[in-house]
N, C-alpha and C. Protein backbone atom coordinates (compact mmCIF):
# COMPACT_ATOMS: atom_id res chain seq x y z
N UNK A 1 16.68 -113.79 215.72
CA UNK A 1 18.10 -113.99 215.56
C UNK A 1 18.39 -114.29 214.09
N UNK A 2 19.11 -113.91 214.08
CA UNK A 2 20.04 -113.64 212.34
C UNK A 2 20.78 -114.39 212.25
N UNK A 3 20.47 -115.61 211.01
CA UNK A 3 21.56 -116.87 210.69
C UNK A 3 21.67 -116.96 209.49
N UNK A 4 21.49 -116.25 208.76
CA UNK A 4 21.24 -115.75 206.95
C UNK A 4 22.48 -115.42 206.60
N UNK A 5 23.59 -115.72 205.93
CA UNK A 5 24.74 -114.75 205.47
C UNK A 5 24.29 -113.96 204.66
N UNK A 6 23.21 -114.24 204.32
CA UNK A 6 22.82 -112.61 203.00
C UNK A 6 21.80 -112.00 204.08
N UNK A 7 21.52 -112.16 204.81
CA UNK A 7 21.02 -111.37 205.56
C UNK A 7 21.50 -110.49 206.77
N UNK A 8 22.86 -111.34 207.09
CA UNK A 8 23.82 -110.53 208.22
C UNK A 8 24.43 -109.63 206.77
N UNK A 9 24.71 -110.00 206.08
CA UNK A 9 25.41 -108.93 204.71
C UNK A 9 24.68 -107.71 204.54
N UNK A 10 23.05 -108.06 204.44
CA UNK A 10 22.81 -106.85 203.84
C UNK A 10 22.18 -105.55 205.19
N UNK A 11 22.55 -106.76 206.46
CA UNK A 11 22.19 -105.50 207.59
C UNK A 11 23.42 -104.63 207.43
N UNK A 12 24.63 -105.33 207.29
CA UNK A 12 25.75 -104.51 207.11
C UNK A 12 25.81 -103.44 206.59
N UNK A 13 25.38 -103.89 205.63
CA UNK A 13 25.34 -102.88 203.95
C UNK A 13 24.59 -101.52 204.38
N UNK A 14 23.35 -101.62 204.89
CA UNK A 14 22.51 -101.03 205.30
C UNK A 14 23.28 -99.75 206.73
N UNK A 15 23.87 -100.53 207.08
CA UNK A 15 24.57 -99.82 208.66
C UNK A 15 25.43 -99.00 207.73
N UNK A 16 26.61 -99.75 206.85
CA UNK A 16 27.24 -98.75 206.21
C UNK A 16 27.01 -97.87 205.76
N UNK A 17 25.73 -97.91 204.95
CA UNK A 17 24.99 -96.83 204.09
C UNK A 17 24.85 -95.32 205.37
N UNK A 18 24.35 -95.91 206.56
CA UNK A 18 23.75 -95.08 207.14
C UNK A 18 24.98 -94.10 207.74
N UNK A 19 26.20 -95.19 208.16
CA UNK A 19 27.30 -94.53 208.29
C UNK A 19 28.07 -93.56 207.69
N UNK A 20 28.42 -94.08 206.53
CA UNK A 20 28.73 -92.68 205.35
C UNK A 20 27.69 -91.77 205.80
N UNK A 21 26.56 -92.00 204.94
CA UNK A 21 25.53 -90.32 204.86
C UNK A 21 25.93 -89.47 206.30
N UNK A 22 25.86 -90.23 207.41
CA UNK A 22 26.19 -89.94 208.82
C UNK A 22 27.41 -88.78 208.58
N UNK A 23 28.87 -89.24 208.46
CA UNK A 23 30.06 -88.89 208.60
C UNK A 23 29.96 -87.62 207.13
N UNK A 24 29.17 -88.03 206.48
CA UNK A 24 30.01 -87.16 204.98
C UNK A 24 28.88 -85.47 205.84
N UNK A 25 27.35 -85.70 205.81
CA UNK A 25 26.95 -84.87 206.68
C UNK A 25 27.62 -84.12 207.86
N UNK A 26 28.53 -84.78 208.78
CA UNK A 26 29.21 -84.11 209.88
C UNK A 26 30.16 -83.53 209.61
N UNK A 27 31.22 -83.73 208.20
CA UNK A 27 32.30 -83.64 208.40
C UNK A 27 33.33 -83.99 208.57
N UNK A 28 33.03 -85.38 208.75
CA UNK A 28 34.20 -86.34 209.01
C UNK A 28 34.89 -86.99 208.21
N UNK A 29 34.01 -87.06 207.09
CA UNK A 29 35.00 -87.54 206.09
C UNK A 29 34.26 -86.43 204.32
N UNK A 30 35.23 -86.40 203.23
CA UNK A 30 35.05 -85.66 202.48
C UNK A 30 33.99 -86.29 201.65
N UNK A 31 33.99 -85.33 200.14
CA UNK A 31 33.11 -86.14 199.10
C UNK A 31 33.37 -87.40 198.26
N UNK A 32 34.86 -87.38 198.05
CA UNK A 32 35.59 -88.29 197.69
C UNK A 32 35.54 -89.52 198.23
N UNK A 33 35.57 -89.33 199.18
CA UNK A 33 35.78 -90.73 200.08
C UNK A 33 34.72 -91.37 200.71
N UNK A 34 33.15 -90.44 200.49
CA UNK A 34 32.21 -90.66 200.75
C UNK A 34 31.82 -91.63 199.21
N UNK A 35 31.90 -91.20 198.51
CA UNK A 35 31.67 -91.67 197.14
C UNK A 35 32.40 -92.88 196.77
N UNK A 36 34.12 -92.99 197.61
CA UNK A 36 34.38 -94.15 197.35
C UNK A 36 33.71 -95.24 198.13
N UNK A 37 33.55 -95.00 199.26
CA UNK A 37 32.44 -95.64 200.43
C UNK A 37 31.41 -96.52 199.37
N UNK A 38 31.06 -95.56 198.87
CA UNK A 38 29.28 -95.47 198.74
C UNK A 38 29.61 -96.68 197.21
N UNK A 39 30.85 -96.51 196.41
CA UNK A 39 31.24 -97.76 195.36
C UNK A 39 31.41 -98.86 196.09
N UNK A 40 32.55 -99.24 197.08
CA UNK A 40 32.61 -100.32 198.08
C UNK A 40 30.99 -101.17 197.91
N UNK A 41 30.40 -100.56 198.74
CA UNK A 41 29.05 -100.64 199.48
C UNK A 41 28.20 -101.17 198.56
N UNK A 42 28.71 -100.46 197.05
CA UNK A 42 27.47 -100.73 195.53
C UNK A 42 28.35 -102.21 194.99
N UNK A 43 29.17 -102.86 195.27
CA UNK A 43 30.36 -104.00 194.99
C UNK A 43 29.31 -105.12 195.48
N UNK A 44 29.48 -105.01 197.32
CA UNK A 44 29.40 -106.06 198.31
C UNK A 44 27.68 -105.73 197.69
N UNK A 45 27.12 -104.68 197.52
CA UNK A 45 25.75 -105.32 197.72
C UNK A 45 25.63 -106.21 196.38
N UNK A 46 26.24 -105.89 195.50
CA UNK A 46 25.84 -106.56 193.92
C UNK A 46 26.57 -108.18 194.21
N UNK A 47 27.58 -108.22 195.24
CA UNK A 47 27.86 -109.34 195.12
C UNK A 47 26.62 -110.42 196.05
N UNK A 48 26.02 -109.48 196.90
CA UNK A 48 25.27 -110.37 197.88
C UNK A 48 23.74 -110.79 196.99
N UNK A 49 23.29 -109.74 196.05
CA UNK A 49 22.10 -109.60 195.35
C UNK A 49 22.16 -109.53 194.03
N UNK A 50 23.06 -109.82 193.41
CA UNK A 50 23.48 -110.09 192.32
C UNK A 50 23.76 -108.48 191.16
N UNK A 51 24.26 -109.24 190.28
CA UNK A 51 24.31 -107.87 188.95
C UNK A 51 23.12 -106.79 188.78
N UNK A 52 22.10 -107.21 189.53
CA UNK A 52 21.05 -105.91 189.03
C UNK A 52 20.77 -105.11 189.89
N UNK A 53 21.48 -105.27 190.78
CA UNK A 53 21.27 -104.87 192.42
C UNK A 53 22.04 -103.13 192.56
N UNK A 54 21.19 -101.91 192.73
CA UNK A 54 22.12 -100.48 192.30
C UNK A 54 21.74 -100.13 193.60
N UNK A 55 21.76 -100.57 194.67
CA UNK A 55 21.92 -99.80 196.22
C UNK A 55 23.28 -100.02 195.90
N UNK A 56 23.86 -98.76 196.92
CA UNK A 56 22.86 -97.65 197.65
C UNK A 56 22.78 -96.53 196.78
N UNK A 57 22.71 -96.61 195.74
CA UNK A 57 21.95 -95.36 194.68
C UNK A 57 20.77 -95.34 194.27
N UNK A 58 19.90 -96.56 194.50
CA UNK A 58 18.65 -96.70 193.86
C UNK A 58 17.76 -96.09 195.34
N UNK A 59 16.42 -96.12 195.38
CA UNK A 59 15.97 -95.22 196.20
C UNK A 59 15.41 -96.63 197.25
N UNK A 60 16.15 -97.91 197.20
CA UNK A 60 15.48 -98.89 198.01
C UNK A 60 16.03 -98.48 199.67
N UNK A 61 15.48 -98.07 200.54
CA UNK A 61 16.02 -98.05 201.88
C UNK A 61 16.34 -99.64 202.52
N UNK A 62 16.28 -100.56 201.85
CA UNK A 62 16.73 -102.08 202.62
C UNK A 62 17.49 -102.67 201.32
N UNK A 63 19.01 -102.87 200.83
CA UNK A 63 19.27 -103.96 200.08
C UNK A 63 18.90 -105.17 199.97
N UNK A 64 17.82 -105.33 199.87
CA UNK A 64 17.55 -106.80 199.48
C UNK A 64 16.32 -106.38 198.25
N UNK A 65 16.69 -106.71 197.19
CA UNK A 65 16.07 -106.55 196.16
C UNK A 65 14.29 -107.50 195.99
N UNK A 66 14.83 -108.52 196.45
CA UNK A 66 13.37 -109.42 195.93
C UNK A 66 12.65 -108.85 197.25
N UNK A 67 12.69 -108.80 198.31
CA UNK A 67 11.97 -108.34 198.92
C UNK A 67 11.17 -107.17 198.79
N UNK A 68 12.18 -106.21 198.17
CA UNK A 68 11.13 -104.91 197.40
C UNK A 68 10.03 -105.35 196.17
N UNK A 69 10.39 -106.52 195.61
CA UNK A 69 9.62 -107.20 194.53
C UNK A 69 8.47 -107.11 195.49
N UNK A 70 8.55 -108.49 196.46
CA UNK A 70 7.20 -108.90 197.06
C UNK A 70 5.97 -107.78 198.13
N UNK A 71 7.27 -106.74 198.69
CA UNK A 71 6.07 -105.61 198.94
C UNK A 71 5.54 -104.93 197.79
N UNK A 72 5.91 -104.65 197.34
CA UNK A 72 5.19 -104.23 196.30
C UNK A 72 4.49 -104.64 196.11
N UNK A 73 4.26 -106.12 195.63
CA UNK A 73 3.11 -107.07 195.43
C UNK A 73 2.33 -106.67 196.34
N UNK A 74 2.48 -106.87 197.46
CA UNK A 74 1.68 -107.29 198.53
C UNK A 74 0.91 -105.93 199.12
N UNK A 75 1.42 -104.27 198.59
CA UNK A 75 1.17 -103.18 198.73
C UNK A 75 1.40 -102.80 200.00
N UNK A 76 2.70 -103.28 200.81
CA UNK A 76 3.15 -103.17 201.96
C UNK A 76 4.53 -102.36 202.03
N UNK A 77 4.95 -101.97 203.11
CA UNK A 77 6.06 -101.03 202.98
C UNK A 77 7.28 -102.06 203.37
N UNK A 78 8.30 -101.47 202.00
CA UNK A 78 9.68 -101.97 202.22
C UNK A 78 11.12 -102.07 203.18
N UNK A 79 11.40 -102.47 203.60
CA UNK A 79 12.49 -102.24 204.60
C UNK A 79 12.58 -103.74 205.50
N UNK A 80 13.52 -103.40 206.36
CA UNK A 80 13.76 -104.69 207.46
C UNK A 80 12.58 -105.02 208.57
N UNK A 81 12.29 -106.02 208.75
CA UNK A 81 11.36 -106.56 209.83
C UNK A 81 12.08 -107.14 211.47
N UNK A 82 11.16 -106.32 212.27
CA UNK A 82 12.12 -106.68 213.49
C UNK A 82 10.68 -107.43 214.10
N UNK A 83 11.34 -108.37 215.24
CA UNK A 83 10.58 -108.95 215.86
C UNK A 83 11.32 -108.82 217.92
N UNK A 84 10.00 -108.87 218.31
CA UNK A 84 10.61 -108.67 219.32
C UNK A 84 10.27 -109.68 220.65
């Protein structure tokens, strides 16, 4: 269970991301508005992860920046952890 506000934020972020690519792929919405999406999305994540933070343009599939730090370290793959 999820009690993190930067962590309910950046599942968001993440859903959004997936949503655009989703809709601009189908048709549903244009390039324009996919792109404004996709600025929105590059705002809230810089506000949740600060100024250095370039999702969803950078090639991180999970906004959370330090976490891509520590896999890396750790030579493990990046993204969200589910538990079940």
């Amino acid at each position: 269970m999820m009690k993190d506000p930067k962590q309910i934020a950046r599942v968001a972020l993440q859903s959004a991301r997936v949503n655009v690519e989703v809709y601009e792929v189908c048709g549903l919405i244009d390039a324009p508005a996919a792109t404004g999406l996709r600025y929105k999305i590059a705002v809230q994540a810089g506000d949740v992860n600060g100024d250095a933070c370039r999702f969803p343009s950078c090639a991180c599939p999970w906004p959370d920046c330090s976490r891509q730090a520590e896999a890396a370290a750790d030579g493990q793959p990046s993204g969200p952890t589910f538990s079940t």
